[in-house]
C-alpha atoms as a PDB file:
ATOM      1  CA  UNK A   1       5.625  16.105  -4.153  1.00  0.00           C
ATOM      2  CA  UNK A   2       5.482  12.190  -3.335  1.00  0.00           C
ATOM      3  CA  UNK A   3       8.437  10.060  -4.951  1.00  0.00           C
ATOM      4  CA  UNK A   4       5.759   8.975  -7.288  1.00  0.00           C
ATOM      5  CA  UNK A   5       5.295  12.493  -8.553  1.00  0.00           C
ATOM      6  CA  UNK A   6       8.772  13.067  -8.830  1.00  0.00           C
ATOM      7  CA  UNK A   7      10.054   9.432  -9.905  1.00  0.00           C
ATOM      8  CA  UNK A   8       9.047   7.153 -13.067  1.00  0.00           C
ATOM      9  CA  UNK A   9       9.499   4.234 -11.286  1.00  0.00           C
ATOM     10  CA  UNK A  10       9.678   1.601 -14.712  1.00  0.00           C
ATOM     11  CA  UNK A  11      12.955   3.607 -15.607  1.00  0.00           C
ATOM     12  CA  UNK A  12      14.406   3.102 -11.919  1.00  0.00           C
ATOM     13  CA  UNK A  13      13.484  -0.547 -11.757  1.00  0.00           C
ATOM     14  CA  UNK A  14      14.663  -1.011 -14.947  1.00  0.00           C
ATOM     15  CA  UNK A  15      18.363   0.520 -14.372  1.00  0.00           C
ATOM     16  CA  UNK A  16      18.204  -2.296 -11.710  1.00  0.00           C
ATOM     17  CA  UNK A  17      17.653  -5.079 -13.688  1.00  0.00           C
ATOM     18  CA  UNK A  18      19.813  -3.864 -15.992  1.00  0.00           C
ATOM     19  CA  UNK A  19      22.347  -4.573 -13.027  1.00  0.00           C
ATOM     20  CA  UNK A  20      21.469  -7.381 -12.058  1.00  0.00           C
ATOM     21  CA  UNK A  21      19.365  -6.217  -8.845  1.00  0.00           C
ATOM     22  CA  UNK A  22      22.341  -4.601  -7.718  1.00  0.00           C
ATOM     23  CA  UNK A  23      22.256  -0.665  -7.390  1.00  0.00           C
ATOM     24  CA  UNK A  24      25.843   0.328  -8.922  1.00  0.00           C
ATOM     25  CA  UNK A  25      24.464   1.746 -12.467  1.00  0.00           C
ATOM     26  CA  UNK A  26      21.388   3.588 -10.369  1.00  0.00           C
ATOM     27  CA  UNK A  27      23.753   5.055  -7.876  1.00  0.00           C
ATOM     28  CA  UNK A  28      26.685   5.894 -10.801  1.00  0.00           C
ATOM     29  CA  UNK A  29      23.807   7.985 -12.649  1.00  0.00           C
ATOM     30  CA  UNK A  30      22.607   9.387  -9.675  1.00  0.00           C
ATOM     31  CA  UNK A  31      25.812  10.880  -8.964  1.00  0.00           C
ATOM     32  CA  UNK A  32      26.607  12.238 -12.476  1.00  0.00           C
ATOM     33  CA  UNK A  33      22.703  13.463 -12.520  1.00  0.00           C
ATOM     34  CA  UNK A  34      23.811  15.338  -8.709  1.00  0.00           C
ATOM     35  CA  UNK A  35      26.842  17.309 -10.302  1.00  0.00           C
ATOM     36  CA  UNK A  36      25.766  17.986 -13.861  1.00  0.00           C
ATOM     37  CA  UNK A  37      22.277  18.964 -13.458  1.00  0.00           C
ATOM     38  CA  UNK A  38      23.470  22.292 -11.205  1.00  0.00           C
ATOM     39  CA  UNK A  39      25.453  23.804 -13.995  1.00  0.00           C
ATOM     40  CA  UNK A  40      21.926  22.666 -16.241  1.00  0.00           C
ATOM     41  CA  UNK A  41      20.064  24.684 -14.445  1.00  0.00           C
ATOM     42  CA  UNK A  42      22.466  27.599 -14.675  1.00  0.00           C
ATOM     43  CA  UNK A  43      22.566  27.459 -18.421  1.00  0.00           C
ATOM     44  CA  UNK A  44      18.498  27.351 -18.323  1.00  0.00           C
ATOM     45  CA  UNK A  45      18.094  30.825 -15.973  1.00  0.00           C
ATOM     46  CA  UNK A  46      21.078  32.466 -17.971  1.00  0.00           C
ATOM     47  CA  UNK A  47      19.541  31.535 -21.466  1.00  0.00           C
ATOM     48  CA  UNK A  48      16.234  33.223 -20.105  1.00  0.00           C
ATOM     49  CA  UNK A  49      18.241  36.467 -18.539  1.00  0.00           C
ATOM     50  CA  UNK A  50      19.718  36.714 -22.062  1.00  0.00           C
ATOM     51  CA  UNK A  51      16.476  36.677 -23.850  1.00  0.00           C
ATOM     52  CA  UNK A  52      18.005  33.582 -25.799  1.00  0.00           C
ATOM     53  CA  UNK A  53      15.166  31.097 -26.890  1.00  0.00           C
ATOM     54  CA  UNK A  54      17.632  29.137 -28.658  1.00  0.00           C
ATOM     55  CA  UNK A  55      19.773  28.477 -25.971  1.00  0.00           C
ATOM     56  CA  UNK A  56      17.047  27.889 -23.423  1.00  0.00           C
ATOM     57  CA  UNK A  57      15.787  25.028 -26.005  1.00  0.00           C
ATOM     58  CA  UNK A  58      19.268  23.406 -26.408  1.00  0.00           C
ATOM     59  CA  UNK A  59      19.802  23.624 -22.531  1.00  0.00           C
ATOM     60  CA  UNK A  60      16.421  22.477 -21.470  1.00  0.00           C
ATOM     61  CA  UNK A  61      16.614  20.032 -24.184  1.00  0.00           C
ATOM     62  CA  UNK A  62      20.235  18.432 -22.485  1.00  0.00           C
ATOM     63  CA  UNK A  63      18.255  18.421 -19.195  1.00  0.00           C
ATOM     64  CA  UNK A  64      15.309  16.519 -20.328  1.00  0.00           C
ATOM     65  CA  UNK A  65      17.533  13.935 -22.006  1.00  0.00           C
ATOM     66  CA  UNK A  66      18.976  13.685 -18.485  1.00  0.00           C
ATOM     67  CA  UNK A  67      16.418  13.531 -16.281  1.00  0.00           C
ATOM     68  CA  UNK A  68      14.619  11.000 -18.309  1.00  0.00           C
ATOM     69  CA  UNK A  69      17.111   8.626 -18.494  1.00  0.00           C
ATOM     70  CA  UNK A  70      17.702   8.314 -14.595  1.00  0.00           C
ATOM     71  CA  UNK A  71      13.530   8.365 -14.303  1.00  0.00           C
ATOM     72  CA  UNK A  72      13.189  12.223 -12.733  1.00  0.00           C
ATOM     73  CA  UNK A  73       9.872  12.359 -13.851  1.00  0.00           C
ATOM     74  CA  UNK A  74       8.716  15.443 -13.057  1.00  0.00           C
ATOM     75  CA  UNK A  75      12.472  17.507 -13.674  1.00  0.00           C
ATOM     76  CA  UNK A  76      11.651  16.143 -17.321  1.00  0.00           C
ATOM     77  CA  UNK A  77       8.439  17.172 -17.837  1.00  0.00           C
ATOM     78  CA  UNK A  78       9.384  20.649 -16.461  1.00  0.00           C
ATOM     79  CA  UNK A  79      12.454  20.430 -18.926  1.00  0.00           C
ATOM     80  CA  UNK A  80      10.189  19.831 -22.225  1.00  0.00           C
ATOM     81  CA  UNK A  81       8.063  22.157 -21.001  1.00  0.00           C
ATOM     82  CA  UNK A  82      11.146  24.754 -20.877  1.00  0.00           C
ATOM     83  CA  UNK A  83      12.169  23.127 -24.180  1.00  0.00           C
ATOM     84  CA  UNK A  84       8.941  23.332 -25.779  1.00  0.00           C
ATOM     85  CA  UNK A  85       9.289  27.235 -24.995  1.00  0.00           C
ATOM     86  CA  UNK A  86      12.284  28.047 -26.263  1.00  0.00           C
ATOM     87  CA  UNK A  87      11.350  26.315 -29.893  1.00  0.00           C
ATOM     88  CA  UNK A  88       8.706  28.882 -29.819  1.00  0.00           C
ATOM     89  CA  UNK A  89      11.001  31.772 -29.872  1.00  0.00           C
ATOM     90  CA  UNK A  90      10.083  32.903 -26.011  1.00  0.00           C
ATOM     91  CA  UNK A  91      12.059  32.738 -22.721  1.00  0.00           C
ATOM     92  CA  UNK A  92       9.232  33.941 -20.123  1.00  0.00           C
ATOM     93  CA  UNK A  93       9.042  31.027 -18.107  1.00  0.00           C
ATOM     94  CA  UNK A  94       6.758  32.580 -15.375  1.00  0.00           C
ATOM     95  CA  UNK A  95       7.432  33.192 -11.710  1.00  0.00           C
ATOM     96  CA  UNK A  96      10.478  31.704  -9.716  1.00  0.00           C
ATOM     97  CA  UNK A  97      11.868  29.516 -12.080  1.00  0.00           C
ATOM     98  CA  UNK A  98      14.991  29.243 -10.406  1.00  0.00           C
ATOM     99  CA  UNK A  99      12.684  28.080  -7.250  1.00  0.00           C
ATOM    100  CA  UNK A 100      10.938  25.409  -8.859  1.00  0.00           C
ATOM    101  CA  UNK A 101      13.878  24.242 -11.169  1.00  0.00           C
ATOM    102  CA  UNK A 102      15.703  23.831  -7.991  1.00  0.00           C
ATOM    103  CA  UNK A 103      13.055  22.625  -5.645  1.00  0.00           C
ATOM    104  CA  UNK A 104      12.374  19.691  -8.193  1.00  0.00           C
ATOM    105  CA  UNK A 105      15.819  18.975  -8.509  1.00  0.00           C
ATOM    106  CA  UNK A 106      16.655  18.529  -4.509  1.00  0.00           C
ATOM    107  CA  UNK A 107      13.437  16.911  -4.087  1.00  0.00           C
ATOM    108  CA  UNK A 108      13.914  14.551  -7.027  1.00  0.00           C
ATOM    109  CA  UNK A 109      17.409  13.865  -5.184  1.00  0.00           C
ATOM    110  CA  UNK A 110      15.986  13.001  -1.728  1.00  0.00           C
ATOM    111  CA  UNK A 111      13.743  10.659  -3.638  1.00  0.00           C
ATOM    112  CA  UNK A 112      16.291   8.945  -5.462  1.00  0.00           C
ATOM    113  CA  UNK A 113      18.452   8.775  -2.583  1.00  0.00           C
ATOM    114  CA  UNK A 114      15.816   7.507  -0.205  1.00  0.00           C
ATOM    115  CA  UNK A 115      15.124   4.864  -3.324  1.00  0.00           C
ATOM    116  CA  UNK A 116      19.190   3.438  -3.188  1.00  0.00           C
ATOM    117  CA  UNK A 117      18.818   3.387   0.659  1.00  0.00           C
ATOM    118  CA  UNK A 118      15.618   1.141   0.668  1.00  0.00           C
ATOM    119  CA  UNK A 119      18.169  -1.185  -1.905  1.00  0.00           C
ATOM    120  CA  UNK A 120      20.959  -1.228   0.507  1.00  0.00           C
ATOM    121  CA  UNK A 121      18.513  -2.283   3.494  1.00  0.00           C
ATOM    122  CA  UNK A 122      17.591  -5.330   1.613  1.00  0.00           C
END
């Protein structure tokens, strides 16, 4: 996926501004988004090992709040779609969840990363 698949770009730019073109804020949420979104992700596969559509709702729910407010575009559209599914009463999320959950999730990561660097070289 290209950053623009992964990033929404308007939320990014405007964490910026909201900093006064500096890249504190970004980086501070990209950090808290690096070490809470693991344990996320663990609450999402164990809610659908336990069968619990509740859980997988509330969980995927926290995630999507998350993701969207650092701009992981596509980590929050995956997350309401896991949210979406648990509201419905199910937990089959189809094949290698864990795979794509974490696949997003680095490569949203490299993008964001790659994003602070290009600030830094300025």
């Amino acid at each position: 996926m290209s950053a623009s698949d992964l990033l929404d770009m308007t939320t990014i730019q405007n964490l910026v501004e909201l900093d006064d073109g500096g890249h504190g804020l970004l980086s501070e949420m990209i950090e808290i988004f690096r070490e809470d979104t693991p344990r996320r992700i663990r609450d999402i596969l164990a809610a659908i090992a336990d069968g619990n559509a509740e859980e997988l709702s509330r969980t995927a729910h926290a995630l999507k709040g998350g993701s969207g407010a650092l701009g992981a575009h596509a980590l929050r559209i995956l997350a309401a779609d896991l949210e979406a599914l648990g509201r419905e009463g199910a937990t089959e999320a189809g094949p290698d969840l864990h795979g794509r959950l974490e696949g997003t999730f680095q490569a949203t990561l490299a993008a964001l990363d790659a994003y602070v660097e290009g600030l830094e070289a300025k």
